[in-house]
C-alpha atoms as a PDB file:
ATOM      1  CA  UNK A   1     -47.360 -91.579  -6.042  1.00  0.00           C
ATOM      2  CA  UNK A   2     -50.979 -91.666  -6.317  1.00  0.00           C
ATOM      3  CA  UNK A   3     -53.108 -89.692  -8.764  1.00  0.00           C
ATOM      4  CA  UNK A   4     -53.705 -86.185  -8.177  1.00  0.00           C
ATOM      5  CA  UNK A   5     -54.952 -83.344 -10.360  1.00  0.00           C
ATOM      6  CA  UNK A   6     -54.829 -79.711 -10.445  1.00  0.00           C
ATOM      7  CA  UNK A   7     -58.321 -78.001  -9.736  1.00  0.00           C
ATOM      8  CA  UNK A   8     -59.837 -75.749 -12.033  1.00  0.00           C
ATOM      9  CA  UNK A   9     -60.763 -73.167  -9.501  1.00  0.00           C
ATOM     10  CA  UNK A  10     -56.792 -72.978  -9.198  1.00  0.00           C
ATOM     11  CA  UNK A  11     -56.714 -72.273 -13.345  1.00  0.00           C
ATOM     12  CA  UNK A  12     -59.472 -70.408 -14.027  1.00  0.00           C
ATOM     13  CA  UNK A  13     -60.566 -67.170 -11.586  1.00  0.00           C
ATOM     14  CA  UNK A  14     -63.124 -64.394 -12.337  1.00  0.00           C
ATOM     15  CA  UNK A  15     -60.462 -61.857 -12.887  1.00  0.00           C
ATOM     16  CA  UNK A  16     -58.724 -64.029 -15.608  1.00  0.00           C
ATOM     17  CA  UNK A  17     -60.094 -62.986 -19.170  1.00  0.00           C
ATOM     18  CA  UNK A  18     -60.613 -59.868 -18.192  1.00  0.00           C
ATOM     19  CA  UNK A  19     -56.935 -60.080 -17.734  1.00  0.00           C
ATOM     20  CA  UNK A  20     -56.643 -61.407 -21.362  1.00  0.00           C
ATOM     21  CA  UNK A  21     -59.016 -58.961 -23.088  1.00  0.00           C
ATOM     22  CA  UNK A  22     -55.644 -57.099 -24.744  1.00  0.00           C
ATOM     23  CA  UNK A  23     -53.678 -59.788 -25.510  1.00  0.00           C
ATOM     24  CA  UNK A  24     -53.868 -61.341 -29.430  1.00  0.00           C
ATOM     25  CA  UNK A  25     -51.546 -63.664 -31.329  1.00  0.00           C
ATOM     26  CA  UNK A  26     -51.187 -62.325 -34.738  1.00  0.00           C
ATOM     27  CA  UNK A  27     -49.804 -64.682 -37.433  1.00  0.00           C
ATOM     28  CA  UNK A  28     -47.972 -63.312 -40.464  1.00  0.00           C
ATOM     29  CA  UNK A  29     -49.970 -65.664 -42.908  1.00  0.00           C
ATOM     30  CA  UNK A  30     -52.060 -68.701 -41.783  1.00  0.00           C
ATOM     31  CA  UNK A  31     -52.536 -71.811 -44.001  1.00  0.00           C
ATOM     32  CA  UNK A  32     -55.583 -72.426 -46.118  1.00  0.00           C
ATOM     33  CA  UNK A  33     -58.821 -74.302 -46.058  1.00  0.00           C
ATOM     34  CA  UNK A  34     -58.780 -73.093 -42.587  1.00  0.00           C
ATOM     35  CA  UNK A  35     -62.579 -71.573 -41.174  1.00  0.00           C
ATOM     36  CA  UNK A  36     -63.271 -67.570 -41.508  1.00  0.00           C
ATOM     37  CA  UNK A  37     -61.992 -65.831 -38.507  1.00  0.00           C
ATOM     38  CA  UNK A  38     -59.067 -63.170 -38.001  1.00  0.00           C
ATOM     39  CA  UNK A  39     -55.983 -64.425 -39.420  1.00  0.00           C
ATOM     40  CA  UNK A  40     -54.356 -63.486 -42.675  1.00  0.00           C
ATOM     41  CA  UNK A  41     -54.885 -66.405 -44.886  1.00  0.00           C
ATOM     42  CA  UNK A  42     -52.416 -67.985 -47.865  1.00  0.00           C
ATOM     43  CA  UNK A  43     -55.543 -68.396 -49.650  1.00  0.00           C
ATOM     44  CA  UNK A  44     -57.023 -65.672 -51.709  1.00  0.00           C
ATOM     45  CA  UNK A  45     -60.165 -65.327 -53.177  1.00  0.00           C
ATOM     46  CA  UNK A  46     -63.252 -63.821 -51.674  1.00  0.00           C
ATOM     47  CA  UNK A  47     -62.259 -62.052 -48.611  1.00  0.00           C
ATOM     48  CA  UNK A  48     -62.885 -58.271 -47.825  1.00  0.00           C
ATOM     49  CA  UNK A  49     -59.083 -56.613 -48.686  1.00  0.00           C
ATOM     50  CA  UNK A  50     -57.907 -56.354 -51.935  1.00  0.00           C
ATOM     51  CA  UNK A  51     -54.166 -58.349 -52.679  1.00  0.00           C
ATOM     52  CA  UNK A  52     -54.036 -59.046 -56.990  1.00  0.00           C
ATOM     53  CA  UNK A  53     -55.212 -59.658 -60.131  1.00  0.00           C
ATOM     54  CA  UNK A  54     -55.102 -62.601 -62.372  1.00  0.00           C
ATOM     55  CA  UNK A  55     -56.403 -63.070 -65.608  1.00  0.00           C
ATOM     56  CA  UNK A  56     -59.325 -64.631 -66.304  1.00  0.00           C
ATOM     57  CA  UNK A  57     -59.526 -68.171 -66.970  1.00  0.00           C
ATOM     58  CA  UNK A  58     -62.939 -70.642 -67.978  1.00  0.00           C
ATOM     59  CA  UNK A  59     -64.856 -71.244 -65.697  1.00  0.00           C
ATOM     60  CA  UNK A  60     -64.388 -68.352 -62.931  1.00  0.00           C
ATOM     61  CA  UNK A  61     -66.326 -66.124 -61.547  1.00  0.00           C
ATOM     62  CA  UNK A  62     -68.100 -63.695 -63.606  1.00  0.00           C
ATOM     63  CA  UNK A  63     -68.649 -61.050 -60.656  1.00  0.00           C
ATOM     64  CA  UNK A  64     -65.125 -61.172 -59.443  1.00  0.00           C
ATOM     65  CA  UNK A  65     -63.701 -59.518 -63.114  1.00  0.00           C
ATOM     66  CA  UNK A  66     -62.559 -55.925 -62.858  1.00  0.00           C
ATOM     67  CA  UNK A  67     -64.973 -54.141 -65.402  1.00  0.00           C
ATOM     68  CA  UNK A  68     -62.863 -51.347 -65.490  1.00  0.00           C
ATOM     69  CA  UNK A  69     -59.719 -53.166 -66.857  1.00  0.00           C
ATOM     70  CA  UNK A  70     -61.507 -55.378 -69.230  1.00  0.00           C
ATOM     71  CA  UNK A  71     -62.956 -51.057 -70.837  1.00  0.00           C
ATOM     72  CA  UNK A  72     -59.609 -49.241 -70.936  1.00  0.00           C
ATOM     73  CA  UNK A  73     -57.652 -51.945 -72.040  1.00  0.00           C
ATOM     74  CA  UNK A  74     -60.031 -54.788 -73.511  1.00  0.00           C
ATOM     75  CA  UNK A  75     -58.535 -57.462 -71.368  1.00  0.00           C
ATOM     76  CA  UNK A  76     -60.635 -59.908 -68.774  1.00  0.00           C
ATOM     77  CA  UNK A  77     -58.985 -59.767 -65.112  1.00  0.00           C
ATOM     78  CA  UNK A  78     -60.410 -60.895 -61.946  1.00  0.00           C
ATOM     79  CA  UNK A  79     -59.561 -59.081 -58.196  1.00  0.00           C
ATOM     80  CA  UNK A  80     -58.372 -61.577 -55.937  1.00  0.00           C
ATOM     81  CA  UNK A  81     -59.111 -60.666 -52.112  1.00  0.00           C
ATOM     82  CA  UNK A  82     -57.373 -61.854 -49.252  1.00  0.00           C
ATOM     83  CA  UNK A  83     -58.798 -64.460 -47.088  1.00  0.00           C
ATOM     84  CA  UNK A  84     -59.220 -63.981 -43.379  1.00  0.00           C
ATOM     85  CA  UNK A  85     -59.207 -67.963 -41.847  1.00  0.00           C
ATOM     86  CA  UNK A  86     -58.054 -69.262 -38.071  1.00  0.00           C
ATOM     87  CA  UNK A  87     -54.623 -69.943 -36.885  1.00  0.00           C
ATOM     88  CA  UNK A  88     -54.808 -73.442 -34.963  1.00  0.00           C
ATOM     89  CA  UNK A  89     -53.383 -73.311 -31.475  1.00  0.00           C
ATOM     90  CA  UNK A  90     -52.344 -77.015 -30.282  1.00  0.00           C
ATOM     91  CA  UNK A  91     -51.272 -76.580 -26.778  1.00  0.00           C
ATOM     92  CA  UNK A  92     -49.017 -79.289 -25.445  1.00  0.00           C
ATOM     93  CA  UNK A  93     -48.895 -79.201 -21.487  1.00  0.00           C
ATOM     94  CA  UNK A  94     -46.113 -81.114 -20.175  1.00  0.00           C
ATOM     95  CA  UNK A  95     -47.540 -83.934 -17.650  1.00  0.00           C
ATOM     96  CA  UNK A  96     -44.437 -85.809 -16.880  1.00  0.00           C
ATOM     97  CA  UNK A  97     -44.524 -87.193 -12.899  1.00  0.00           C
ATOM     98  CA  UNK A  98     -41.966 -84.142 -12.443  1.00  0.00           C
ATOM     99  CA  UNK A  99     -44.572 -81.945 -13.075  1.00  0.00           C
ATOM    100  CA  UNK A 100     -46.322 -82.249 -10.338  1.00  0.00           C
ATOM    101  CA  UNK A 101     -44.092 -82.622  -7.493  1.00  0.00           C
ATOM    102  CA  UNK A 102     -42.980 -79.298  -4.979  1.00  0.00           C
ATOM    103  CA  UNK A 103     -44.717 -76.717  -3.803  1.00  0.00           C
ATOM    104  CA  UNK A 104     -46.413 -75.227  -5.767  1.00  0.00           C
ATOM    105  CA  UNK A 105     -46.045 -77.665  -8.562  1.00  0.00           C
ATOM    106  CA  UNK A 106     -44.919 -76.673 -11.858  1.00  0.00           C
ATOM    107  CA  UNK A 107     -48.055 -78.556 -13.550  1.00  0.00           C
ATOM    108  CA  UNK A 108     -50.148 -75.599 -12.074  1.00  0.00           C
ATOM    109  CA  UNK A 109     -48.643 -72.414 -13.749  1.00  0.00           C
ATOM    110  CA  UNK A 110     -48.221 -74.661 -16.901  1.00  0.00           C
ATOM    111  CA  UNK A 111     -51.904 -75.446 -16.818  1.00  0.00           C
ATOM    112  CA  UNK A 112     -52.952 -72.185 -16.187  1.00  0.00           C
ATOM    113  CA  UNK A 113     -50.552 -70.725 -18.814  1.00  0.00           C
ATOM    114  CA  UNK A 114     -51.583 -72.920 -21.252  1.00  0.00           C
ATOM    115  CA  UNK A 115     -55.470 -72.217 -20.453  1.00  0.00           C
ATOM    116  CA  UNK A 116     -54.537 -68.356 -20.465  1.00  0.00           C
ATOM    117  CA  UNK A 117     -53.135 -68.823 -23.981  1.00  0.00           C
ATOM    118  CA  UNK A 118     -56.223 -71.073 -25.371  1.00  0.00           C
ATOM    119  CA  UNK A 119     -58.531 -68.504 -23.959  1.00  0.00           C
ATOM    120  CA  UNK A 120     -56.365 -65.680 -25.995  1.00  0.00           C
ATOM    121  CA  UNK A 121     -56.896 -68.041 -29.272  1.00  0.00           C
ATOM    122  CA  UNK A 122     -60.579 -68.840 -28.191  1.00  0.00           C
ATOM    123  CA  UNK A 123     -61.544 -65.247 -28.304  1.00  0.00           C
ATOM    124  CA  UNK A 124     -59.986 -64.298 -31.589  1.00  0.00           C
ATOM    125  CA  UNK A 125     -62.030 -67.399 -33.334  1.00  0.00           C
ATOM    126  CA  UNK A 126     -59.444 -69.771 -33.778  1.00  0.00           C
ATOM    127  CA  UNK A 127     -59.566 -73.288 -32.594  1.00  0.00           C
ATOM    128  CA  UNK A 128     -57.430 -74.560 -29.608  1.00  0.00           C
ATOM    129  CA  UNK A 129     -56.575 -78.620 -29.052  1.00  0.00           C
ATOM    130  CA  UNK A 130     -54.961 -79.802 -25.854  1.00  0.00           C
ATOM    131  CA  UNK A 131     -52.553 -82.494 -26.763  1.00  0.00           C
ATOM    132  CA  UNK A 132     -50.417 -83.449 -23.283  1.00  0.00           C
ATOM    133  CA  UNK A 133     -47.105 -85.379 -23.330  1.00  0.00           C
ATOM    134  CA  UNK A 134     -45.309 -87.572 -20.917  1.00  0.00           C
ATOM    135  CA  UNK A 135     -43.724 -90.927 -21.881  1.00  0.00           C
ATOM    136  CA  UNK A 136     -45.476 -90.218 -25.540  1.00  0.00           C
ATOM    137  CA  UNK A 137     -48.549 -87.520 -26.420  1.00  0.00           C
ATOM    138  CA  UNK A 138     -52.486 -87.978 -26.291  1.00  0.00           C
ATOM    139  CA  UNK A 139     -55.132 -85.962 -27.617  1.00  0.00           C
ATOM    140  CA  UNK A 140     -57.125 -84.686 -25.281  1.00  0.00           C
ATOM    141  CA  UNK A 141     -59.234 -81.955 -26.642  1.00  0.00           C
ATOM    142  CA  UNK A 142     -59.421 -82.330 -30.490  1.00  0.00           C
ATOM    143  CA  UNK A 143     -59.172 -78.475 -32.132  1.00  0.00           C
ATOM    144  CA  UNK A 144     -62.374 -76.913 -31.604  1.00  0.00           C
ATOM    145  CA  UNK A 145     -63.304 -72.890 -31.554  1.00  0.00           C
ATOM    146  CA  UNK A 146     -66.185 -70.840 -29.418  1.00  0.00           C
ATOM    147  CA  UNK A 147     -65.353 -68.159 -27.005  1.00  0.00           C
ATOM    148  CA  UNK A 148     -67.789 -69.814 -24.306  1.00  0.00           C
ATOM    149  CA  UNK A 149     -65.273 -73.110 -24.653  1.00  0.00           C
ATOM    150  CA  UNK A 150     -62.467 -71.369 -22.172  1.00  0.00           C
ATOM    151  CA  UNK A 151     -64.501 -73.178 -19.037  1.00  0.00           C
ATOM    152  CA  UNK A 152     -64.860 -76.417 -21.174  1.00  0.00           C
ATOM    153  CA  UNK A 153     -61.093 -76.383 -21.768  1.00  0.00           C
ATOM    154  CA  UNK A 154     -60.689 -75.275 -17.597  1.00  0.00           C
ATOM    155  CA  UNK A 155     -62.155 -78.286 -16.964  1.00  0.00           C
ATOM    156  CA  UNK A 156     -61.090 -80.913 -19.394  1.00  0.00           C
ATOM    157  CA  UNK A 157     -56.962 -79.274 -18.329  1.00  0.00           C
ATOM    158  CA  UNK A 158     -58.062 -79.624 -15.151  1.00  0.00           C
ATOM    159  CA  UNK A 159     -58.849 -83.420 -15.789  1.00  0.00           C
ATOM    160  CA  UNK A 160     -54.722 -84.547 -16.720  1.00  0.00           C
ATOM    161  CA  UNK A 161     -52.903 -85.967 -14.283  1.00  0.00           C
ATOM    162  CA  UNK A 162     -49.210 -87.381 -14.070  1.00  0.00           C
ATOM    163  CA  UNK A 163     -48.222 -89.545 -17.259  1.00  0.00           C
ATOM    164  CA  UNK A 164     -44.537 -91.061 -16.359  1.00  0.00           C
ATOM    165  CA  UNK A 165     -40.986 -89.859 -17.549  1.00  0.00           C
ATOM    166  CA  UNK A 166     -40.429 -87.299 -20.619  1.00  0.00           C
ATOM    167  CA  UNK A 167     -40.040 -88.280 -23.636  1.00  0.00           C
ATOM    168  CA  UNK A 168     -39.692 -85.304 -26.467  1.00  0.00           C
ATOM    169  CA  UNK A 169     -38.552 -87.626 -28.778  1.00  0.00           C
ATOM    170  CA  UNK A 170     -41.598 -90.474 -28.654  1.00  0.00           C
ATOM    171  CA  UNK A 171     -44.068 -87.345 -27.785  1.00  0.00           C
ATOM    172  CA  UNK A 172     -43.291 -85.063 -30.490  1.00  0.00           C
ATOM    173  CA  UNK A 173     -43.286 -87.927 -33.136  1.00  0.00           C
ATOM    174  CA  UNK A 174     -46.617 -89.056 -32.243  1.00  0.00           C
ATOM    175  CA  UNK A 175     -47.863 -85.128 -32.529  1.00  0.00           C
ATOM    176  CA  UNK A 176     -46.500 -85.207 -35.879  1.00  0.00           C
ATOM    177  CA  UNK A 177     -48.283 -88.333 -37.009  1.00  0.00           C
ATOM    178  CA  UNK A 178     -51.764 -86.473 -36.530  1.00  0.00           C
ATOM    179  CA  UNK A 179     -51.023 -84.313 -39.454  1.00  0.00           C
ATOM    180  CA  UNK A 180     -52.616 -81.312 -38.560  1.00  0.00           C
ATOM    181  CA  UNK A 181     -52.837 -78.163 -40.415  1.00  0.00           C
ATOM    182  CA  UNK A 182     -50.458 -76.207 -40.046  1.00  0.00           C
ATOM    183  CA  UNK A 183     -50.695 -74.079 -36.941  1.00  0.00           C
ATOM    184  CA  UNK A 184     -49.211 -72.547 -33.596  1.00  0.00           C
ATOM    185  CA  UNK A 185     -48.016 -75.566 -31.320  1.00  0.00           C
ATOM    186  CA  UNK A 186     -47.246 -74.208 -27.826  1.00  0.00           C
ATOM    187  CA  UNK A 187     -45.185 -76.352 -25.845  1.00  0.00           C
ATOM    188  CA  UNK A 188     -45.303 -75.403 -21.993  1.00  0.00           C
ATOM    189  CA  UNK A 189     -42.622 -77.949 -19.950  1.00  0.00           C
ATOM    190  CA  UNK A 190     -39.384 -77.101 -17.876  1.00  0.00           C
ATOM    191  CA  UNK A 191     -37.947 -79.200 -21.735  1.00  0.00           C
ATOM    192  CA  UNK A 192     -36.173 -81.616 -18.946  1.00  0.00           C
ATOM    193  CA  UNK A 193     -35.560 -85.011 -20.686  1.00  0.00           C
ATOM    194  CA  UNK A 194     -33.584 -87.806 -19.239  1.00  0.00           C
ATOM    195  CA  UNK A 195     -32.226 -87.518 -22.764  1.00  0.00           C
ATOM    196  CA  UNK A 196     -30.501 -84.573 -22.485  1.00  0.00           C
ATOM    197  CA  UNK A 197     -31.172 -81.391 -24.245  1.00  0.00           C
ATOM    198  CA  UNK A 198     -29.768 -82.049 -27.550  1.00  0.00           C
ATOM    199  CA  UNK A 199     -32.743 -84.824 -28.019  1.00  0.00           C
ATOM    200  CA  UNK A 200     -35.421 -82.318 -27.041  1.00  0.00           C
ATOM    201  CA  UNK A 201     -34.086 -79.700 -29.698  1.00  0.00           C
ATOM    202  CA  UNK A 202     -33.798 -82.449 -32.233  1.00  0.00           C
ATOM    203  CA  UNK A 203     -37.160 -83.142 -31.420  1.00  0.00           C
ATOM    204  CA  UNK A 204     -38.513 -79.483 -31.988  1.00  0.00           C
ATOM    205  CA  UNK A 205     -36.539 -79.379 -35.067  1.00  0.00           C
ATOM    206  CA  UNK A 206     -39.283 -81.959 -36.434  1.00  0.00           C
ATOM    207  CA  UNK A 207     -42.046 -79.752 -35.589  1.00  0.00           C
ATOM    208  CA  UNK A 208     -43.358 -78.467 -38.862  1.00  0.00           C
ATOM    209  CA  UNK A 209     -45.723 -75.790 -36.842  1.00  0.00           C
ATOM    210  CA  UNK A 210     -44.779 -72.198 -35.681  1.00  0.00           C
ATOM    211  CA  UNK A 211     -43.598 -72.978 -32.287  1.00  0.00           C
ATOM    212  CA  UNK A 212     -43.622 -70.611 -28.880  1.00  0.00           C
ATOM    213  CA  UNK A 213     -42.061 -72.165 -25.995  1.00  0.00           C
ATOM    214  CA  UNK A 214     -42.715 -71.574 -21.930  1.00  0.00           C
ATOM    215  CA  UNK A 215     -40.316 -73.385 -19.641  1.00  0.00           C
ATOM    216  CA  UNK A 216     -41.528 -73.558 -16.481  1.00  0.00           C
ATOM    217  CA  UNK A 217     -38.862 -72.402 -14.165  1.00  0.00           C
ATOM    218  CA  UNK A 218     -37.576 -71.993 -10.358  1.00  0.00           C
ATOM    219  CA  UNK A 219     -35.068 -70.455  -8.289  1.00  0.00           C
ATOM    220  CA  UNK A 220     -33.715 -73.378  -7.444  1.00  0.00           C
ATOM    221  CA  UNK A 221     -33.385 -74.808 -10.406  1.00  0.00           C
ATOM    222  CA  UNK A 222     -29.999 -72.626 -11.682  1.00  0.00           C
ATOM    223  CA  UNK A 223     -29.032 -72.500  -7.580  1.00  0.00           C
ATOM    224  CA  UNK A 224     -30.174 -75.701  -5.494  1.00  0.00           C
ATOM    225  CA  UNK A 225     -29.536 -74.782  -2.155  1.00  0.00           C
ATOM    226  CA  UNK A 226     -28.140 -78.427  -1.795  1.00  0.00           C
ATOM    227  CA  UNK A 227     -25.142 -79.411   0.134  1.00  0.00           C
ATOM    228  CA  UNK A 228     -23.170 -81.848   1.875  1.00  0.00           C
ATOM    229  CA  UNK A 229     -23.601 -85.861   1.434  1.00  0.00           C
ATOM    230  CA  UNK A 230     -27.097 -86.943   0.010  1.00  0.00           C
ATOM    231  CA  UNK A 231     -28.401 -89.276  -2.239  1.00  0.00           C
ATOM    232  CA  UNK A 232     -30.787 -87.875  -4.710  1.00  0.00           C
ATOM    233  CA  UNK A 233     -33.287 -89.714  -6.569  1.00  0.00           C
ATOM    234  CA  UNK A 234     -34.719 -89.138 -10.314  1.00  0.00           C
ATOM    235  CA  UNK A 235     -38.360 -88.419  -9.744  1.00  0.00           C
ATOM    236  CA  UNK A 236     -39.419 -89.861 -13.015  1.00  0.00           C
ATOM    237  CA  UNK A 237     -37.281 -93.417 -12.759  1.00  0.00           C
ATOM    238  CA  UNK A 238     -36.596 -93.640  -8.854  1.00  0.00           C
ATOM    239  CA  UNK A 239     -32.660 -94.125  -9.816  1.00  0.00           C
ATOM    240  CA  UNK A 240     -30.612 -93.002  -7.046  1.00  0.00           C
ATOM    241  CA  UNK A 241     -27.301 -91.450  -6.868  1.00  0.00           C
ATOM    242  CA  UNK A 242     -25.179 -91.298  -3.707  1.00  0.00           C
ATOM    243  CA  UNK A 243     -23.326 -87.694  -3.790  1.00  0.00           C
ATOM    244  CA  UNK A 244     -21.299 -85.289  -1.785  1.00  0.00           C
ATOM    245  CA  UNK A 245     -22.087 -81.621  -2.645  1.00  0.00           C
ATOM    246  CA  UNK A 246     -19.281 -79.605  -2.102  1.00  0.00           C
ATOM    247  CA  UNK A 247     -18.867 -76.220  -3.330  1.00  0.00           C
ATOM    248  CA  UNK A 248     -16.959 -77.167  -6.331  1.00  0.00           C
ATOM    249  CA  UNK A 249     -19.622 -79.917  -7.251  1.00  0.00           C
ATOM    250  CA  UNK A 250     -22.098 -77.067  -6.838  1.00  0.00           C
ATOM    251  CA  UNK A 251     -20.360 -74.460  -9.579  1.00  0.00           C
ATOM    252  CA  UNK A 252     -19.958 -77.675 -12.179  1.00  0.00           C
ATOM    253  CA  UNK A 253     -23.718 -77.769 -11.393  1.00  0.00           C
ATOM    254  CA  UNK A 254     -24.375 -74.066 -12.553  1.00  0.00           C
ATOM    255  CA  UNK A 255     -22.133 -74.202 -15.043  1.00  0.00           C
ATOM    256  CA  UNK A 256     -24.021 -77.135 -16.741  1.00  0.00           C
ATOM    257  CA  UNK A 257     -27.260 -75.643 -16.219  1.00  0.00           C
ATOM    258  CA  UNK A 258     -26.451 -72.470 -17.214  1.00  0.00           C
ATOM    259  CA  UNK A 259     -24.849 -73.958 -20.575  1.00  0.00           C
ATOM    260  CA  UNK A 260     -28.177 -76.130 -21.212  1.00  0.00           C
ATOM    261  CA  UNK A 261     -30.151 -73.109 -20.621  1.00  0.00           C
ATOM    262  CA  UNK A 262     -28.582 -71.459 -23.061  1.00  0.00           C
ATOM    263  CA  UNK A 263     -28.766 -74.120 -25.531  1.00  0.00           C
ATOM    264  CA  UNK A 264     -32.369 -73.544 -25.360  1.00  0.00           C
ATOM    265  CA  UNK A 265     -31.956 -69.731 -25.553  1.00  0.00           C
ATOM    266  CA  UNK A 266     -29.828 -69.978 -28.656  1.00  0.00           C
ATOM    267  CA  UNK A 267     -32.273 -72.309 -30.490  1.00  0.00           C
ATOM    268  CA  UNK A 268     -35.051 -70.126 -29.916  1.00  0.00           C
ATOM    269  CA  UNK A 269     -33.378 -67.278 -31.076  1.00  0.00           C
ATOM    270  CA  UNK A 270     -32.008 -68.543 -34.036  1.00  0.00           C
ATOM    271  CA  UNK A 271     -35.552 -69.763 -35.310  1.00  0.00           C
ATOM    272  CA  UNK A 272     -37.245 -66.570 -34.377  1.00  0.00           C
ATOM    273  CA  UNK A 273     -39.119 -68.662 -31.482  1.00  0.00           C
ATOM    274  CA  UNK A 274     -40.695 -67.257 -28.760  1.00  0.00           C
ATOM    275  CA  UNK A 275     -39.494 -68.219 -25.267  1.00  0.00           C
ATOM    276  CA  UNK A 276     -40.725 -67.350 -22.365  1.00  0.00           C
ATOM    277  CA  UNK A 277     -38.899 -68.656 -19.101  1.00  0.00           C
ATOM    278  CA  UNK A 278     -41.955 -68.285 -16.264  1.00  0.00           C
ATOM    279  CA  UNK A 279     -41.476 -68.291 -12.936  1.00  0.00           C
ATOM    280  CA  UNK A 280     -43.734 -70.901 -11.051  1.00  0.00           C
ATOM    281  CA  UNK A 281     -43.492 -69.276  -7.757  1.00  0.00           C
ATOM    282  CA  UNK A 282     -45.159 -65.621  -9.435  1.00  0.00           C
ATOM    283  CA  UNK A 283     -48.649 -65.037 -11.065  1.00  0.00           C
ATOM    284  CA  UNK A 284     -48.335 -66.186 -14.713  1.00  0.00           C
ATOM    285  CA  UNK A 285     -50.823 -63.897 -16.694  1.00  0.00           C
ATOM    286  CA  UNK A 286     -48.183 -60.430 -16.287  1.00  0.00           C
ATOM    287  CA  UNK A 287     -44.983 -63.113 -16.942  1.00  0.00           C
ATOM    288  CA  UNK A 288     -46.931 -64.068 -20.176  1.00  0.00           C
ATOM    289  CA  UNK A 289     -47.969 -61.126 -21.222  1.00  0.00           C
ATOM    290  CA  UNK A 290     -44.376 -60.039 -21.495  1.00  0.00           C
ATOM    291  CA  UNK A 291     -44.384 -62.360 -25.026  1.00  0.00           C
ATOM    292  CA  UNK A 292     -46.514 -59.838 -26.136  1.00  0.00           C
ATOM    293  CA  UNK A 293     -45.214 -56.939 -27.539  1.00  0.00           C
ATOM    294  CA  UNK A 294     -47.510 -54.157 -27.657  1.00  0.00           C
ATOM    295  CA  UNK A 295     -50.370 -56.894 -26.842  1.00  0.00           C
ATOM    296  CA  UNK A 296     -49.573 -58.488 -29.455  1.00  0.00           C
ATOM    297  CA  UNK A 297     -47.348 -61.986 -30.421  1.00  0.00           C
ATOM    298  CA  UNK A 298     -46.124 -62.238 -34.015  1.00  0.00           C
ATOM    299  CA  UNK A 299     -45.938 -65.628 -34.943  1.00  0.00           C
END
């Protein structure tokens, strides 16, 4: 199929941060050597909140010891304060050929959900990389921060355009070969995989990141309103399959997707994950905001 791309009037609109003005992703603790910005840091040293002492050891910081201490009890201890630093956000936008097929094609609400969650990260100082995956993962957009970026990353989403079959496997190895620091990595896909779902969890197993999850979803994805004799044909590989679609071929259908569904479900849940399952046929900023609780995400 040829080449096509999504616009970025179609992901960005003038109505869309103000949309995301409310919305923050909290982490519980962020790792260090990060830059200052909002996050609660591992590190500790010379931030604005107060978390511990330690003694005093050669070669610190004279104006961090606690004066009072070292009078009423003759001993040297510093105050340790904790660090505020960023929380990386790697988005990874699924770009597989599926993507982008039907009307309207999943490729758009992932776009635009995956802009709408860089902007969220932009505007709380932390820096946002676009990293999309097909047949294996690219970096796009290396991590960078600035709240006037969320145009610059409009544009450079808007740029990606269909990349093969899926591949969580190949993809998700080469992300971990980048060695980032440690961060958020939000992976937006319908997490199809002509390897079946137990590859693709295998794969996020190997993700040593916090991980949130949005699977791009349809109607007819649980209930294709399919029936009769047709041959259907992988839109990745162009294999076809000659089939007759009776009713009973139908249930096995829903059966199976309802059990790989919940596959995904149960993973997520047992890891804490957040999942959202969005709708590409309905606007995506109130299905997204629904991972934020209290307009806020704990990650």
């Amino acid at each position: 199929m040829a080449k096509r791309r999504i616009p970025a009037s179609e992901l960005f609109d003038p109505e869309f941060l103000a949309s995301l003005a409310s919305l923050r992703i909290v982490a519980r603790r962020v790792a260090p050597r990060g830059r200052h910005a909002d996050q609660r840091s591992k590190d500790v040293g010379g931030g604005m909140e107060f978390k511990d002492y330690r003694p005093y050891a050669s070669g610190d910081d004279l104006r961090s010891v606690d004066w009072n201490i070292y009078r009423r009890l003759g001993r040297v201890f510093l105050r340790l304060f904790e660090e505020q630093e960023d929380l990386p956000l790697y988005l990874l936008p699924d770009v597989s050929e599926s993507a982008w097929l039907e009307e309207p094609p999943r490729a758009r609400a992932g776009l635009r959900a995956a802009l709408a969650l860089g902007a969220i990260s932009l505007n709380q100082h932390d820096r946002v990389g676009i990293f999309p995956f097909a047949e294996d993962l690219r970096v796009a957009v290396r991590p960078r921060a600035g709240k006037r970026r969320v145009l610059q990353f409009a544009g450079e989403l808007a740029q990606l355009e269909p990349g093969g079959r899926t591949d969580f496997q190949r993809s998700l190895r080469t992300f971990s070969h980048l060695r980032l620091r440690e961060g958020l990595v939000a992976i937006v896909s319908d997490f199809f995989d002509p390897a079946g779902i137990e590859a693709v969890l295998d794969a996020l197993r190997r993700v040593r990141h916090k991980l949130v999850l949005v699977q791009l979803v349809r109607s007819s994805d649980a209930r294709p309103d399919v029936q009769g004799d047709v041959r259907l044909l992988d839109c990745e590989t162009g294999e076809g399959e000659d089939v007759s679609v009776t009713p009973a071929v139908r249930a096995g259908y829903e059966r199976a997707y309802a059990a790989w569904s919940e596959q995904l479900t149960t993973f997520a849940q047992a890891r804490r994950i957040g999942l959202l399952r969005l709708d590409v046929e309905q606007p995506v900023v109130p299905q997204l905001a629904t991972l934020f609780e209290g307009g806020r995400l704990p990650v």
